[in-house]
PDB file of N, CA and C in Angstrom:
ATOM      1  N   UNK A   1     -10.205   0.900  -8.174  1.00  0.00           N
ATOM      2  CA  UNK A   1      -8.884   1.232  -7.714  1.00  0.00           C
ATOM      3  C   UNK A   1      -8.612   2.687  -8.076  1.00  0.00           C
ATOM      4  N   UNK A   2      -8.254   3.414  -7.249  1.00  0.00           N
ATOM      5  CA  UNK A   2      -7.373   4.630  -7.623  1.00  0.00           C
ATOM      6  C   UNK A   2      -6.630   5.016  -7.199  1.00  0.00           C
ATOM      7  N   UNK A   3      -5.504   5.459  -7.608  1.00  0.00           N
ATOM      8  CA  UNK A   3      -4.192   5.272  -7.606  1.00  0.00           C
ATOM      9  C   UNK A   3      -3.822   6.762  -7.734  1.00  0.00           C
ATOM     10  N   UNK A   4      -2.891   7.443  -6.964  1.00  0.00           N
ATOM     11  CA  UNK A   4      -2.238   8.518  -6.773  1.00  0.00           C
ATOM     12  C   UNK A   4      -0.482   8.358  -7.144  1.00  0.00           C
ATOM     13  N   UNK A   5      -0.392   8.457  -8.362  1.00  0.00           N
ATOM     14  CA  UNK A   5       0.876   8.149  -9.158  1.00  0.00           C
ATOM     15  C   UNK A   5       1.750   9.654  -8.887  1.00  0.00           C
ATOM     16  N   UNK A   6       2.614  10.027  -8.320  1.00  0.00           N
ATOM     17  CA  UNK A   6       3.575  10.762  -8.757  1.00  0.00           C
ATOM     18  C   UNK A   6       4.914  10.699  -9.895  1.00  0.00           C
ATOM     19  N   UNK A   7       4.923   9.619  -9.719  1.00  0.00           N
ATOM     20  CA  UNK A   7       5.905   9.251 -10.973  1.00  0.00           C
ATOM     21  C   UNK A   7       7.283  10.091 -10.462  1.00  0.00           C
ATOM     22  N   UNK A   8       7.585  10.015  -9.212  1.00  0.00           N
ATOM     23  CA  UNK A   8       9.189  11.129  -8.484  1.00  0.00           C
ATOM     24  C   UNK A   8       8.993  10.252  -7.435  1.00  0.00           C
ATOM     25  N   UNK A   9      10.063  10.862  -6.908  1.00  0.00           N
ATOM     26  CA  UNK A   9      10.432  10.352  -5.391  1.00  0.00           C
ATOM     27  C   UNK A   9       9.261  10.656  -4.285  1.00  0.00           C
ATOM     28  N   UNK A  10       8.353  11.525  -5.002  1.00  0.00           N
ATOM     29  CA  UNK A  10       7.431  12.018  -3.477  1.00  0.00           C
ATOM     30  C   UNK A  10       6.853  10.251  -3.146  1.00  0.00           C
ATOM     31  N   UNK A  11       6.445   9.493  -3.944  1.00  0.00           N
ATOM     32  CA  UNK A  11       5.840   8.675  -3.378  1.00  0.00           C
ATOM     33  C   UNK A  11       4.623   7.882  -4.193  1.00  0.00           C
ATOM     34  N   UNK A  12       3.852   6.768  -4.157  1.00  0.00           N
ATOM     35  CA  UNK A  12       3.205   6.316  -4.845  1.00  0.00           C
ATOM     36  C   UNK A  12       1.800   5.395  -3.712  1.00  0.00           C
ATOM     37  N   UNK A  13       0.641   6.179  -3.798  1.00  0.00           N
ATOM     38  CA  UNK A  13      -0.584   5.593  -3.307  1.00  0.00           C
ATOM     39  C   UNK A  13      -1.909   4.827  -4.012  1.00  0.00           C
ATOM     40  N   UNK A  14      -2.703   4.103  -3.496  1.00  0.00           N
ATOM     41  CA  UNK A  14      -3.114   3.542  -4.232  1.00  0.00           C
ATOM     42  C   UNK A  14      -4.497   3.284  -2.914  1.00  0.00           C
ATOM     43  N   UNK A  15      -5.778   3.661  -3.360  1.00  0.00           N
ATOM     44  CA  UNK A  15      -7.194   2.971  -2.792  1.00  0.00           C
ATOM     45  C   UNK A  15      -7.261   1.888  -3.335  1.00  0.00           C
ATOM     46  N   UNK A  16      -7.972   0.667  -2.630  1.00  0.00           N
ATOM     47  CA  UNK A  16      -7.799  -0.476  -3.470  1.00  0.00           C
ATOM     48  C   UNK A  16      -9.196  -1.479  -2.254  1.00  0.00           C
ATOM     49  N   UNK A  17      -9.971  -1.638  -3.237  1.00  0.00           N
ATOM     50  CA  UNK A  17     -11.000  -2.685  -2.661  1.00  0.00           C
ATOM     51  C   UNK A  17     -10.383  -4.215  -2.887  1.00  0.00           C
ATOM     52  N   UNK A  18     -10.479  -4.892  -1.540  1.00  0.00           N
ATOM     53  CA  UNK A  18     -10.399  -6.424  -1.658  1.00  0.00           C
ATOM     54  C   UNK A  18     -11.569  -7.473  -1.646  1.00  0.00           C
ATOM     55  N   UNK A  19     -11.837  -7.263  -2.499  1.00  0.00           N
ATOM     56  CA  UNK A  19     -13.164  -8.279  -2.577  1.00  0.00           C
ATOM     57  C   UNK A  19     -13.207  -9.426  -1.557  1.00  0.00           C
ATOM     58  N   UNK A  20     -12.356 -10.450  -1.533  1.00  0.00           N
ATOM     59  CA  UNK A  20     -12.316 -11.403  -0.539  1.00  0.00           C
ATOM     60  C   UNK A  20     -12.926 -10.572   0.972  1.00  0.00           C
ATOM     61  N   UNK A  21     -12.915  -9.565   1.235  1.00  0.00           N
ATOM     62  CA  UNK A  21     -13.785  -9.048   2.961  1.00  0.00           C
ATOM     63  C   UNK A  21     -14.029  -8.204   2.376  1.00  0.00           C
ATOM     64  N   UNK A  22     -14.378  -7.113   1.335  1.00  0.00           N
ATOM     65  CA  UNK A  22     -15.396  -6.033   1.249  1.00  0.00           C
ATOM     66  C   UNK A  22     -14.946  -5.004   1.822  1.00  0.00           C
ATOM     67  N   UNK A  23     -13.752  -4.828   2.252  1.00  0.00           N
ATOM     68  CA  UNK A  23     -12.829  -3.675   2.711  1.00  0.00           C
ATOM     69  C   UNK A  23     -11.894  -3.178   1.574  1.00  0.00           C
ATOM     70  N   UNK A  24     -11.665  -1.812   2.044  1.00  0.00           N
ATOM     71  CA  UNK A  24     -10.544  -0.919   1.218  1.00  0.00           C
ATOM     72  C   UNK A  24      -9.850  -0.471   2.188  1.00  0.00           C
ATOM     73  N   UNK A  25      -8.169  -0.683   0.808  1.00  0.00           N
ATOM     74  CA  UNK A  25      -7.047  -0.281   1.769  1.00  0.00           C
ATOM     75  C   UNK A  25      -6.047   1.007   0.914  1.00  0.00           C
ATOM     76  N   UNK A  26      -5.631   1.101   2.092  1.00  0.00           N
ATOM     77  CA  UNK A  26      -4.616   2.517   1.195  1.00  0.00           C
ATOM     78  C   UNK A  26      -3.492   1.741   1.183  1.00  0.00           C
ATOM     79  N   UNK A  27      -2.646   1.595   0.302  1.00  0.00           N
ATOM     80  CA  UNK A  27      -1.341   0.800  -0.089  1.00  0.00           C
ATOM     81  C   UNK A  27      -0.057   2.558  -0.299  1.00  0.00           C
ATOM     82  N   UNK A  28       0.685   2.701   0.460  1.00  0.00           N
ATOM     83  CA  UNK A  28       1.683   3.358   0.264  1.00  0.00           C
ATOM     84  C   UNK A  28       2.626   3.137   0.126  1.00  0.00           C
ATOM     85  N   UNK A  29       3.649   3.971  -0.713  1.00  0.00           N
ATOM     86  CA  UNK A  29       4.659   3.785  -0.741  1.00  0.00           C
ATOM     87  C   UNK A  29       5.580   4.977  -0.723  1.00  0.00           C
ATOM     88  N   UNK A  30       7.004   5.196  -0.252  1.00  0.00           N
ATOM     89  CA  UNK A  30       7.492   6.710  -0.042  1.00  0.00           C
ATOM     90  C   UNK A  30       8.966   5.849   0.527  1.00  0.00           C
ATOM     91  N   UNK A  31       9.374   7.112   0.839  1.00  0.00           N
ATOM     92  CA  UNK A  31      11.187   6.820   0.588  1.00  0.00           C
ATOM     93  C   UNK A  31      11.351   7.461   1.973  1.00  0.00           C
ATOM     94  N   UNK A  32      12.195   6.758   2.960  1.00  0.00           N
ATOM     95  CA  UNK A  32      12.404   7.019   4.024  1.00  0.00           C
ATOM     96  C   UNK A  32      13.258   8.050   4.215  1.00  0.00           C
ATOM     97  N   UNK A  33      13.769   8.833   5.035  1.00  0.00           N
ATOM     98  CA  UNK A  33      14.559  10.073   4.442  1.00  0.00           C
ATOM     99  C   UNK A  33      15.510   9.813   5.087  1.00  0.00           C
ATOM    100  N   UNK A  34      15.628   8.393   5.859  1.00  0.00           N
ATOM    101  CA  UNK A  34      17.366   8.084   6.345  1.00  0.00           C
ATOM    102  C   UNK A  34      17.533   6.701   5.304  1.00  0.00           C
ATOM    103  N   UNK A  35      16.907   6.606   4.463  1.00  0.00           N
ATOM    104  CA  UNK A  35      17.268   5.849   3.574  1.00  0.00           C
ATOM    105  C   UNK A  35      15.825   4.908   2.615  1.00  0.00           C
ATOM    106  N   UNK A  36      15.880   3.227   2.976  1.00  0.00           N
ATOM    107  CA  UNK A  36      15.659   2.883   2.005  1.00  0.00           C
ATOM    108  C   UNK A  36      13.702   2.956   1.523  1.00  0.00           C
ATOM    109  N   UNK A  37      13.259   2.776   0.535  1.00  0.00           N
ATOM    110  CA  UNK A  37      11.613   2.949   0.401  1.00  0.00           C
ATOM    111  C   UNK A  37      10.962   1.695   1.344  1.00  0.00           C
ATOM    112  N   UNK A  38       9.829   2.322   1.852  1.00  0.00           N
ATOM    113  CA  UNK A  38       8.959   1.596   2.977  1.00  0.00           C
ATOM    114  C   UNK A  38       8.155   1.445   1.925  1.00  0.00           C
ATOM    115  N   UNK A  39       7.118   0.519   2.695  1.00  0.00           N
ATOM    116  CA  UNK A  39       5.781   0.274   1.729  1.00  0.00           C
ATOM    117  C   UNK A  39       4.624  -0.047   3.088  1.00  0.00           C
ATOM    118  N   UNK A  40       3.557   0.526   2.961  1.00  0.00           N
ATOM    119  CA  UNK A  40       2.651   0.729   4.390  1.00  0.00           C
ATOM    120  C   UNK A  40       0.836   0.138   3.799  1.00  0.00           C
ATOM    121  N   UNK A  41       0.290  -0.476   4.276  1.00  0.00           N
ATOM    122  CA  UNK A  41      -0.845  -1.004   4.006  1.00  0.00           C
ATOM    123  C   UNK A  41      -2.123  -0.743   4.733  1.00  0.00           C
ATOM    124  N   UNK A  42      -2.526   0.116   4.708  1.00  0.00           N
ATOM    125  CA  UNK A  42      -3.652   0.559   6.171  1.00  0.00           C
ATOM    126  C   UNK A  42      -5.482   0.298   5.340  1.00  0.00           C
ATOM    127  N   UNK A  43      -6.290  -0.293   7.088  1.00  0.00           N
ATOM    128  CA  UNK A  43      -7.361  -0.266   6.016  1.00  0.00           C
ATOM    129  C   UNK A  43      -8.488   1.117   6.167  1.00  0.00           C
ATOM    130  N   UNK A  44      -8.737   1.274   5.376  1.00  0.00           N
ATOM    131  CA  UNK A  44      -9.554   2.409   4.925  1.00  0.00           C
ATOM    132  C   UNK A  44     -11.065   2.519   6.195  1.00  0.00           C
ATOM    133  N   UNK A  45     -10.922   3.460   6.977  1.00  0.00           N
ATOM    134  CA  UNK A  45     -11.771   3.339   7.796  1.00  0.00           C
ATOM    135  C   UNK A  45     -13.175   4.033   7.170  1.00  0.00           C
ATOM    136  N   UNK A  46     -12.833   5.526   6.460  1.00  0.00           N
ATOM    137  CA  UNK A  46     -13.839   6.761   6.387  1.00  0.00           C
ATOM    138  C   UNK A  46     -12.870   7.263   5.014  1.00  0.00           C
ATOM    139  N   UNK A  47     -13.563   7.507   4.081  1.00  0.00           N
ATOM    140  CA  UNK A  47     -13.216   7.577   2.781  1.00  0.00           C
ATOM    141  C   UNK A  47     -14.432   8.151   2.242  1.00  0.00           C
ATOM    142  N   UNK A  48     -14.277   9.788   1.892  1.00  0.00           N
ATOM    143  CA  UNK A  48     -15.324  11.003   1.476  1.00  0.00           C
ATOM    144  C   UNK A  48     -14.080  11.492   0.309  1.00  0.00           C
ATOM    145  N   UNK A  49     -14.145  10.855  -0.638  1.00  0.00           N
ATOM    146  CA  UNK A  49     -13.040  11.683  -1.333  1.00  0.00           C
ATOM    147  C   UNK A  49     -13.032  13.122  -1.467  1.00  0.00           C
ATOM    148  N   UNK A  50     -11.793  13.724  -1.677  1.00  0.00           N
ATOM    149  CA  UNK A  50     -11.616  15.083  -1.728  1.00  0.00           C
ATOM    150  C   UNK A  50     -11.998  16.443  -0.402  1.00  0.00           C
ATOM    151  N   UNK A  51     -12.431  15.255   0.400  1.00  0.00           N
ATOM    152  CA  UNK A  51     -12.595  15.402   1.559  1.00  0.00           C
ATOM    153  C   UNK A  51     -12.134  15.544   3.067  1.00  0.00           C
ATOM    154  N   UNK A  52     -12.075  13.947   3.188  1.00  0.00           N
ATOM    155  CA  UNK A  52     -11.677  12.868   4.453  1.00  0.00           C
ATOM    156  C   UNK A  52     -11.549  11.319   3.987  1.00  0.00           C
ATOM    157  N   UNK A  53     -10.126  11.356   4.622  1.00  0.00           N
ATOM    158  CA  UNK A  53      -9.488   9.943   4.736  1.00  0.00           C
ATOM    159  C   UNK A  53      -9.204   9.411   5.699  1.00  0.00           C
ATOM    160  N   UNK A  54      -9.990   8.254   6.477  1.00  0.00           N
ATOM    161  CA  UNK A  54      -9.257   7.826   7.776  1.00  0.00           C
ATOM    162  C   UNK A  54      -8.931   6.735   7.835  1.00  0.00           C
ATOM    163  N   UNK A  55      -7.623   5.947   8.013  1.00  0.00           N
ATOM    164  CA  UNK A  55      -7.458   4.992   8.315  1.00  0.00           C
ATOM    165  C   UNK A  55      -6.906   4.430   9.470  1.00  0.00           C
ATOM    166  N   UNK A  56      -6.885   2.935   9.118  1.00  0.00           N
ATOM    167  CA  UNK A  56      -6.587   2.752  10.853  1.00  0.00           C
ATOM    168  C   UNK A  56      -4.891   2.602  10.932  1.00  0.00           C
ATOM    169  N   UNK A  57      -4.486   3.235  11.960  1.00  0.00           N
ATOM    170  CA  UNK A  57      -3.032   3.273  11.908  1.00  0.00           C
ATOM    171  C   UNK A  57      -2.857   2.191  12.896  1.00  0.00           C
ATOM    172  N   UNK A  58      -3.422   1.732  13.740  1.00  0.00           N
ATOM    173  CA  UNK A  58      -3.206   0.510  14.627  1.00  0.00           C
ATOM    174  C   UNK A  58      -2.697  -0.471  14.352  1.00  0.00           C
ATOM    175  N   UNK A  59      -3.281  -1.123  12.872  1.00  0.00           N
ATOM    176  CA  UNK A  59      -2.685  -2.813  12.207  1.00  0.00           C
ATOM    177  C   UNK A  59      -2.007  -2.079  10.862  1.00  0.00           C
ATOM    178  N   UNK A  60      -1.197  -1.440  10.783  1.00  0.00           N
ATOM    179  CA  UNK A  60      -0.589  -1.576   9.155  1.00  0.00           C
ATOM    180  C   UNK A  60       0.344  -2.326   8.868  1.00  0.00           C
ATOM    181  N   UNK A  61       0.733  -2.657   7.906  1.00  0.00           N
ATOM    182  CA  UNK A  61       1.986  -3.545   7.653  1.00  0.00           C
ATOM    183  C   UNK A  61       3.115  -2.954   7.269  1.00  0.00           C
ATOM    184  N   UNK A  62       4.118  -2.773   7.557  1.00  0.00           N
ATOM    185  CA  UNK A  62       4.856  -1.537   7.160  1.00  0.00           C
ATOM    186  C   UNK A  62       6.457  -2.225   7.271  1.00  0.00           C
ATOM    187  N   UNK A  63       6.796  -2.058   6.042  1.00  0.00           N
ATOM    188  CA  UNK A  63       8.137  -2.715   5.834  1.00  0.00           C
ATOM    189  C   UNK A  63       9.360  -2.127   4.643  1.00  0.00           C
ATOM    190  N   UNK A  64      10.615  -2.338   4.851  1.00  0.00           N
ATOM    191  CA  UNK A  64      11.218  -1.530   3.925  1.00  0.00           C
ATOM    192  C   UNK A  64      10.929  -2.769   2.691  1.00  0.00           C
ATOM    193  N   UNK A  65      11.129  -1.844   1.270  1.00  0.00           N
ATOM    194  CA  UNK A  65      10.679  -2.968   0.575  1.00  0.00           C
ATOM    195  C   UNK A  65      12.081  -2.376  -0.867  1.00  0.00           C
ATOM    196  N   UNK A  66      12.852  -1.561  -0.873  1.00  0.00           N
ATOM    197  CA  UNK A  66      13.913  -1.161  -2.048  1.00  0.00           C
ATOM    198  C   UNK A  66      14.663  -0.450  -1.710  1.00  0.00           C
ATOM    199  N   UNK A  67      15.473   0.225  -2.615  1.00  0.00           N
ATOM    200  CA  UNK A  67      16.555   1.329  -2.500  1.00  0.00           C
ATOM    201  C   UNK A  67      16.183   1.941  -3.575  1.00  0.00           C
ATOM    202  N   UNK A  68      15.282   2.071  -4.411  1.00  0.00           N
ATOM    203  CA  UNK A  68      15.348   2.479  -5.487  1.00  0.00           C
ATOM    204  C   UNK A  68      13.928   2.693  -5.812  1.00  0.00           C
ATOM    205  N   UNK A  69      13.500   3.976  -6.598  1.00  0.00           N
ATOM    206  CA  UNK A  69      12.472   4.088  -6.773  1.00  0.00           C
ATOM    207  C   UNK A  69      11.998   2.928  -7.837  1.00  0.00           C
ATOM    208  N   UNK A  70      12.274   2.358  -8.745  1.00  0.00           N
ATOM    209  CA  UNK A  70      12.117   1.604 -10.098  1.00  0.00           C
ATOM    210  C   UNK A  70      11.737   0.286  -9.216  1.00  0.00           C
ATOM    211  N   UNK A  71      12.982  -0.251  -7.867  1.00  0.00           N
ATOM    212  CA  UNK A  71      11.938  -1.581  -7.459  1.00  0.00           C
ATOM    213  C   UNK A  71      11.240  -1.220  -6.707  1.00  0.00           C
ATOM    214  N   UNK A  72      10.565   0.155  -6.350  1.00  0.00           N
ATOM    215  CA  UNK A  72       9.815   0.059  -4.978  1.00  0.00           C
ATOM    216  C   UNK A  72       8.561   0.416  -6.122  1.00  0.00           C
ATOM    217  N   UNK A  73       7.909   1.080  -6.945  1.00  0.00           N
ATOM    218  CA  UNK A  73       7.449   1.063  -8.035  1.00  0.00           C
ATOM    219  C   UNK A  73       7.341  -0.157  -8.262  1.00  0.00           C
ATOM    220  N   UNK A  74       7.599  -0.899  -8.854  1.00  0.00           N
ATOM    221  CA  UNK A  74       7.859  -2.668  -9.027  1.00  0.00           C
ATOM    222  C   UNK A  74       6.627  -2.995  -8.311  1.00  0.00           C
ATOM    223  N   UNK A  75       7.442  -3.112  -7.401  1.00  0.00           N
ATOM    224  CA  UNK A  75       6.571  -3.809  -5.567  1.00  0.00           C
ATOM    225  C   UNK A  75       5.090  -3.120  -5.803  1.00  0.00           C
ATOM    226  N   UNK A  76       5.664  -2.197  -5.625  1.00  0.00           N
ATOM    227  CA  UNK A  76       3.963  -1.586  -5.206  1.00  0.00           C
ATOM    228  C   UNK A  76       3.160  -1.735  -6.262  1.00  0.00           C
ATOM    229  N   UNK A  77       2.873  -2.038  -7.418  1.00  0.00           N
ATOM    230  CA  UNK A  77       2.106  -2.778  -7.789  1.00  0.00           C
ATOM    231  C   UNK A  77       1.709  -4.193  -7.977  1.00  0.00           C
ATOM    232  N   UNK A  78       3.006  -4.738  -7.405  1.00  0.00           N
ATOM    233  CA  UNK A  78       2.799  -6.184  -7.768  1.00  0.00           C
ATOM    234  C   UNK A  78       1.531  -6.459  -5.929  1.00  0.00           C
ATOM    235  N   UNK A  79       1.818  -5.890  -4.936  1.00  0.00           N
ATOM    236  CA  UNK A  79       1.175  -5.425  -4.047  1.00  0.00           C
ATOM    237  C   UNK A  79      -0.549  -5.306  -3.986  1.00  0.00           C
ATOM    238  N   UNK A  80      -0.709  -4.246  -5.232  1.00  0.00           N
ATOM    239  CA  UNK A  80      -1.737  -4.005  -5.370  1.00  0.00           C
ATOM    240  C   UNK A  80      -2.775  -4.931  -6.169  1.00  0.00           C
ATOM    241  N   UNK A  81      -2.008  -5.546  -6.704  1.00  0.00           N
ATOM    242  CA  UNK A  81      -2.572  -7.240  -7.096  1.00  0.00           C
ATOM    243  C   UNK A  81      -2.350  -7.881  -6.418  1.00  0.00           C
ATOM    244  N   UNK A  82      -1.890  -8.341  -5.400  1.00  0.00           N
ATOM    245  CA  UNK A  82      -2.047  -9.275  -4.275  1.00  0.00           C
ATOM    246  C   UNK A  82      -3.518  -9.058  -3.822  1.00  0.00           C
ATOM    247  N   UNK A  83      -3.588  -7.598  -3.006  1.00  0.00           N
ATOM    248  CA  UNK A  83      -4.564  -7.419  -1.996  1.00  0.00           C
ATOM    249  C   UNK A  83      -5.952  -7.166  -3.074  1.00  0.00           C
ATOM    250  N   UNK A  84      -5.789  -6.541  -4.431  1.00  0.00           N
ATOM    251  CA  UNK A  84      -7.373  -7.122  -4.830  1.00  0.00           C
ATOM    252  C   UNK A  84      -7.510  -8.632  -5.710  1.00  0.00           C
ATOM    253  N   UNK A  85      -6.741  -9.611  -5.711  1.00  0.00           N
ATOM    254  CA  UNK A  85      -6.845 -11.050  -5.690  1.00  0.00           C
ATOM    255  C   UNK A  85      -6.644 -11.938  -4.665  1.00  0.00           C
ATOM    256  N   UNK A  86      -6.437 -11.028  -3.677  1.00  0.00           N
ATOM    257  CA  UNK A  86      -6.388 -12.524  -1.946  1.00  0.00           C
ATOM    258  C   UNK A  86      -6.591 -12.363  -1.491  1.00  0.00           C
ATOM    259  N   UNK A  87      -6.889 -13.198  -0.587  1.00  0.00           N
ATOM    260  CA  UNK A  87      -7.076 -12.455   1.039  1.00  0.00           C
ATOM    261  C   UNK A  87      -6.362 -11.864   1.692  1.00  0.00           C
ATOM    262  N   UNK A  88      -6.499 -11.205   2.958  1.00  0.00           N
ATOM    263  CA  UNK A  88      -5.662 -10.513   3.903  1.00  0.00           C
ATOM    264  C   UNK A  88      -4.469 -11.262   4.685  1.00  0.00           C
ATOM    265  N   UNK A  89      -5.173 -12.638   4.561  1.00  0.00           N
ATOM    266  CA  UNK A  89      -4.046 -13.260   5.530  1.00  0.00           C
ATOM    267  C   UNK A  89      -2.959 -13.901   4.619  1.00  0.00           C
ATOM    268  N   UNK A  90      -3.403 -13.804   2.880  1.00  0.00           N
ATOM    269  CA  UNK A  90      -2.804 -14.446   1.567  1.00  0.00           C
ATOM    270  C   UNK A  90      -1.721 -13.992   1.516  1.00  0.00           C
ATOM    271  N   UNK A  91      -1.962 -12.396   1.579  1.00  0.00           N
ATOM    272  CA  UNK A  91      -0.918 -11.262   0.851  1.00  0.00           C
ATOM    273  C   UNK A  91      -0.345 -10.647   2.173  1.00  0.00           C
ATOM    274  N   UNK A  92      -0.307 -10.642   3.372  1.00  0.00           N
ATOM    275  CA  UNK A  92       0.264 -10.780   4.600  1.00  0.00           C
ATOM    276  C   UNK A  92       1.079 -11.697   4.585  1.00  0.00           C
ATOM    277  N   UNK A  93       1.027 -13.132   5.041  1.00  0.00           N
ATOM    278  CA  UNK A  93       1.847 -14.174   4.898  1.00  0.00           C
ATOM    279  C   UNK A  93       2.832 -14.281   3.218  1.00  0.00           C
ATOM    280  N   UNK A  94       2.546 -14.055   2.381  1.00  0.00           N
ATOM    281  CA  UNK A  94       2.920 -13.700   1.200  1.00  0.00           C
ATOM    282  C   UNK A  94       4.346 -12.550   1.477  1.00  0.00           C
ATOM    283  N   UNK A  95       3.913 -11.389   1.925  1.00  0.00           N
ATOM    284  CA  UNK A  95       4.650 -10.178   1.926  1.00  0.00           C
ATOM    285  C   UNK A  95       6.096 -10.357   3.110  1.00  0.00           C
ATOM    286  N   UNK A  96       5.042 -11.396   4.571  1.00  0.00           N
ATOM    287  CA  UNK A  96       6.566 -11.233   5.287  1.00  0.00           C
ATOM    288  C   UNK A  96       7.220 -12.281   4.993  1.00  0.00           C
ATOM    289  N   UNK A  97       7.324 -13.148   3.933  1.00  0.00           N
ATOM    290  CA  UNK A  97       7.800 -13.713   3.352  1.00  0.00           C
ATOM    291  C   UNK A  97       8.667 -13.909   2.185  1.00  0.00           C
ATOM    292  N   UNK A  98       8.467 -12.456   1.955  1.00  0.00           N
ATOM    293  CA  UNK A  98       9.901 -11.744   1.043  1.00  0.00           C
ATOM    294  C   UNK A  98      11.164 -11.989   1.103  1.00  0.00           C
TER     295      UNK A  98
END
């Protein structure tokens, strides 16, 4: 896992392998600028760190998830233990089920 912590409002990312399919996903999180924090899940297509990052923007999951940096912080890690302990369809059905 590695994790791109700002610890501010810019935002909070996270690479994250799911063992259950052998894929990696980028887990984001950031503050909408007409209001409340989104949280975005894309899977990792091309990953050269320090490099190139591509993911697929086609299937992400993308949902508001706080008002506040402290629960969107919260979330996004409780998140990032979902997707490297379940499956895709676990922590999907899980999430729009909030």
């Amino acid at each position: 896992m590695e994790r791109i912590y700002n610890g501010n409002s810019e935002g909070i990312s996270t690479k994250i392998n799911c063992p259950q399919n052998g894929k990696k996903y980028l887990i984001s999180s950031a503050q909408d600028p007409r209001g409340p924090w989104q949280l975005a899940i894309f899977e990792v297509l091309i990953d050269i760190p320090s490099i190139r990052l591509e993911v697929d923007l086609n299937k992400p999951y993308v949902g508001p998830i706080s008002k506040t940096f402290k629960d969107a912080e919260m979330i996004h890690f409780k998140v990032e233990k979902m997707v490297q302990n379940s499956s895709p369809e676990a922590w999907l059905f899980t999430m729009h089920n909030w």
